[in-house]
N, C-alpha and C. Protein backbone atom coordinates (compact mmCIF):
# COMPACT_ATOMS: atom_id res chain seq x y z
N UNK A 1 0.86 -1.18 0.00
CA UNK A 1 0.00 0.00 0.00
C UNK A 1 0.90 1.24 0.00
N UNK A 2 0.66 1.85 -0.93
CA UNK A 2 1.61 3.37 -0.79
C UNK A 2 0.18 4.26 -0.16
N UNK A 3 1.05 5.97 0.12
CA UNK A 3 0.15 7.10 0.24
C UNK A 3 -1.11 7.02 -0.38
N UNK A 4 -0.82 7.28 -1.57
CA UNK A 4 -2.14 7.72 -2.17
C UNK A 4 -3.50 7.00 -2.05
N UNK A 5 -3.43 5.26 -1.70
CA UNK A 5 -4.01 4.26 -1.58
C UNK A 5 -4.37 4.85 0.70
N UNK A 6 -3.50 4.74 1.10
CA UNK A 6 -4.02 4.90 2.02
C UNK A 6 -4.74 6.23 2.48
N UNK A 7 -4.58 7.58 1.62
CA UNK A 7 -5.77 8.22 1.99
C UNK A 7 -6.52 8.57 1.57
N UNK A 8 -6.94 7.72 0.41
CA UNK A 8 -8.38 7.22 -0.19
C UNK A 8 -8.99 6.21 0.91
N UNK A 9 -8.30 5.30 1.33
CA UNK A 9 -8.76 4.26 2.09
C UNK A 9 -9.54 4.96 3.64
N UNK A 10 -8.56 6.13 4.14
CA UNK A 10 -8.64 6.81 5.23
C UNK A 10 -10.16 7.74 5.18
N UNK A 11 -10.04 8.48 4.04
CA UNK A 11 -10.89 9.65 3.85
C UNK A 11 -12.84 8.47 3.48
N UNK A 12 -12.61 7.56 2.99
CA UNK A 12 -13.36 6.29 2.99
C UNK A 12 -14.10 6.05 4.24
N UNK A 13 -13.10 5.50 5.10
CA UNK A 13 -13.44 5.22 6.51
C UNK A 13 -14.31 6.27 7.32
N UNK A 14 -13.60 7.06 7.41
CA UNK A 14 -14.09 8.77 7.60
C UNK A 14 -15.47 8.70 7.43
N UNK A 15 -15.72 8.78 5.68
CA UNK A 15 -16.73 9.35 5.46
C UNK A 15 -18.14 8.09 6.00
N UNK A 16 -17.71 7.36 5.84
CA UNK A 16 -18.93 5.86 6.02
C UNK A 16 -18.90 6.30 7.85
N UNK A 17 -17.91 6.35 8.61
CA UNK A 17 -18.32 6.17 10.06
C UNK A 17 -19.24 7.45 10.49
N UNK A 18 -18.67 9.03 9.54
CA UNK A 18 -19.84 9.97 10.04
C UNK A 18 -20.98 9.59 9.58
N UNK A 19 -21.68 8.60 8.14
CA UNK A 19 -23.26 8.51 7.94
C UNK A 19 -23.36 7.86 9.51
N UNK A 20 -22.41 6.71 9.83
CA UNK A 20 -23.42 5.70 10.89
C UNK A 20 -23.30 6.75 11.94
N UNK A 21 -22.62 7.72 12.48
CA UNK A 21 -22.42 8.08 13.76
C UNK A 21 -23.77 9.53 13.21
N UNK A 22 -24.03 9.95 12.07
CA UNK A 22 -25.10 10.72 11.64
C UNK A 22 -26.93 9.95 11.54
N UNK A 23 -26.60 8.72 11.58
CA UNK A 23 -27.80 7.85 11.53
C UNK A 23 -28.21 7.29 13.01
N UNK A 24 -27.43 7.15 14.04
CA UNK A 24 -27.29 6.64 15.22
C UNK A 24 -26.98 7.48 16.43
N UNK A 25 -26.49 8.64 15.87
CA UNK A 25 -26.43 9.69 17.40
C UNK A 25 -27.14 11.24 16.58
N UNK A 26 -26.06 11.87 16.09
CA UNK A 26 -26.79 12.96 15.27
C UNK A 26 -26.75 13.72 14.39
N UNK A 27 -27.30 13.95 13.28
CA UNK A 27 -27.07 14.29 12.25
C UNK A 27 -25.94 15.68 12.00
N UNK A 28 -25.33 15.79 13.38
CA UNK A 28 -24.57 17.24 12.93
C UNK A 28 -23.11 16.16 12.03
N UNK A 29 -22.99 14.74 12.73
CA UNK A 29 -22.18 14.48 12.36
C UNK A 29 -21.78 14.27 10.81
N UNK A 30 -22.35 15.03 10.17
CA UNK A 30 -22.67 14.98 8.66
C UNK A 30 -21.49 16.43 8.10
N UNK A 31 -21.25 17.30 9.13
CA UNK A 31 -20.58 17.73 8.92
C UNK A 31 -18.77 17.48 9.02
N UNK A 32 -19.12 15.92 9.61
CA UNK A 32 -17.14 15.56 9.54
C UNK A 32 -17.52 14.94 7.52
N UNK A 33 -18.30 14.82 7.18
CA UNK A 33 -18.42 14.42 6.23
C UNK A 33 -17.86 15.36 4.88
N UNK A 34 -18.75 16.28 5.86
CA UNK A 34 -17.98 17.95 4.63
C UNK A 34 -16.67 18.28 4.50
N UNK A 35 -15.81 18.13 6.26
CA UNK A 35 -15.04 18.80 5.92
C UNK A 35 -14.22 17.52 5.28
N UNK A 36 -14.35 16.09 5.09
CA UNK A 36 -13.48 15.34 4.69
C UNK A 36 -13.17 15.47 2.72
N UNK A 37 -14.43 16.01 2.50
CA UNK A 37 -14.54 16.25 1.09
C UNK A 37 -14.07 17.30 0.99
N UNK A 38 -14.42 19.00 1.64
CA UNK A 38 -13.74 19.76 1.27
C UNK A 38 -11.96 19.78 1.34
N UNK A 39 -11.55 18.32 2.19
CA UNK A 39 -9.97 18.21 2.04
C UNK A 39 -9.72 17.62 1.14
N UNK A 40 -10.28 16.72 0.79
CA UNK A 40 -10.14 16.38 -1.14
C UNK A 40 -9.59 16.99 -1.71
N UNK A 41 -10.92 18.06 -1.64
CA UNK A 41 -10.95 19.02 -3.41
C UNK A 41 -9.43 19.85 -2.81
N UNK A 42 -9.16 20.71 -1.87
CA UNK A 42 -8.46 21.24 -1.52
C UNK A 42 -7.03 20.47 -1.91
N UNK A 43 -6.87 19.40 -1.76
CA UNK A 43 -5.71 18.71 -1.62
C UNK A 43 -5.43 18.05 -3.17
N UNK A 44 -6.72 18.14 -4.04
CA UNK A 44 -6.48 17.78 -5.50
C UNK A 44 -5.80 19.14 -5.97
N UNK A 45 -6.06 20.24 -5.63
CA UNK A 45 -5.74 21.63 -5.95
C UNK A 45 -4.73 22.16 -5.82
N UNK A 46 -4.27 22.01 -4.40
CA UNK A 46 -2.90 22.27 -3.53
C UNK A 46 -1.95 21.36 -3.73
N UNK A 47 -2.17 20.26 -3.73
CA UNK A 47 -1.20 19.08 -3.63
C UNK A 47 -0.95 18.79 -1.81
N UNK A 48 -1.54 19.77 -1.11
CA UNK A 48 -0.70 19.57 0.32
C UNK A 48 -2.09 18.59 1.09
N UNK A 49 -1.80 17.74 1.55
CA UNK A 49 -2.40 16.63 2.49
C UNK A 49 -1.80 16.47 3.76
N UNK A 50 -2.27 16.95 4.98
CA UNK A 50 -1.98 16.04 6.13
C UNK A 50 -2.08 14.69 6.15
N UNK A 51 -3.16 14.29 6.07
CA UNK A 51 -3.03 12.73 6.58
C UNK A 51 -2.13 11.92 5.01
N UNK A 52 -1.67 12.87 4.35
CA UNK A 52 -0.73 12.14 3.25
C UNK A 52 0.64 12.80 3.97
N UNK A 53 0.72 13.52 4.67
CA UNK A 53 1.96 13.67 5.48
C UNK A 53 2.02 13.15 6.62
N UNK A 54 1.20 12.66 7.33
CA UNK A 54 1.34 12.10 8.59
C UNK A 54 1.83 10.31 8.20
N UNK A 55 1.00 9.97 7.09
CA UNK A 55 0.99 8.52 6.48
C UNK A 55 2.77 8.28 6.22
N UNK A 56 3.06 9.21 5.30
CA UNK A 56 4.57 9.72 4.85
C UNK A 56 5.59 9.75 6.58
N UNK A 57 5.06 9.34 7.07
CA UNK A 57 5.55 9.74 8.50
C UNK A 57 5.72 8.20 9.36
N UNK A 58 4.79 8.05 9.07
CA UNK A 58 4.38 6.43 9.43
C UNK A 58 5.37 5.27 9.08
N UNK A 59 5.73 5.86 8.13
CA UNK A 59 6.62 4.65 6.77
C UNK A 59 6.04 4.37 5.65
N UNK A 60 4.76 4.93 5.66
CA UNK A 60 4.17 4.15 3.84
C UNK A 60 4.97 4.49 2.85
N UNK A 61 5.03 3.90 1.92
CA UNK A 61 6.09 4.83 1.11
C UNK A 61 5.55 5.51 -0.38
N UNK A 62 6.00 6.68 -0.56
CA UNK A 62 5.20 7.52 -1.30
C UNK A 62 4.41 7.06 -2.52
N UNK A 63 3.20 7.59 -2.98
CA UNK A 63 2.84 7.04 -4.35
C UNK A 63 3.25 8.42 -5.41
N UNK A 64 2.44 8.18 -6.54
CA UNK A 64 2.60 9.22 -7.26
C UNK A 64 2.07 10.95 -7.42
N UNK A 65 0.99 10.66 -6.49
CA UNK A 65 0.36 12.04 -6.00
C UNK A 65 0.98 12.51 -4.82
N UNK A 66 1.05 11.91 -3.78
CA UNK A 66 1.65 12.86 -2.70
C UNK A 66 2.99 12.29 -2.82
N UNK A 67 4.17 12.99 -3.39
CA UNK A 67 5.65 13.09 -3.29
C UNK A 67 6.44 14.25 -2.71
């Protein structure tokens, strides 16, 4: 697994646990949902990713988007 695979995989997780934690406690949690997308688009734009720098940190080793 390189970067790029793991924070697709991450931002994934993310987004599926705010529907259940938005379906099961309360719908504000719909907003971790937003901001996980607005780090997307931001990070397709910028190139800059935390959790592709924290991952980079970890040991994954780089893919072709976050270098």
């Amino acid at each position: 697994m390189n970067v790029d695979r793991a924070v697709l995989a991450f931002a994934g997780v993310m987004v599926l646990l705010s529907a259940v934690l938005a379906y099961a406690v309360s719908p504000w949690w719909l907003l971790l949902t937003g901001f996980v997308g607005l780090n997307l688009l931001q990070a397709s734009v910028t190139g800059f990713c935390p959790a592709a720098i924290l991952f980079g940190k970890l040991g994954i080793k780089s893919g072709c988007a976050f270098k």
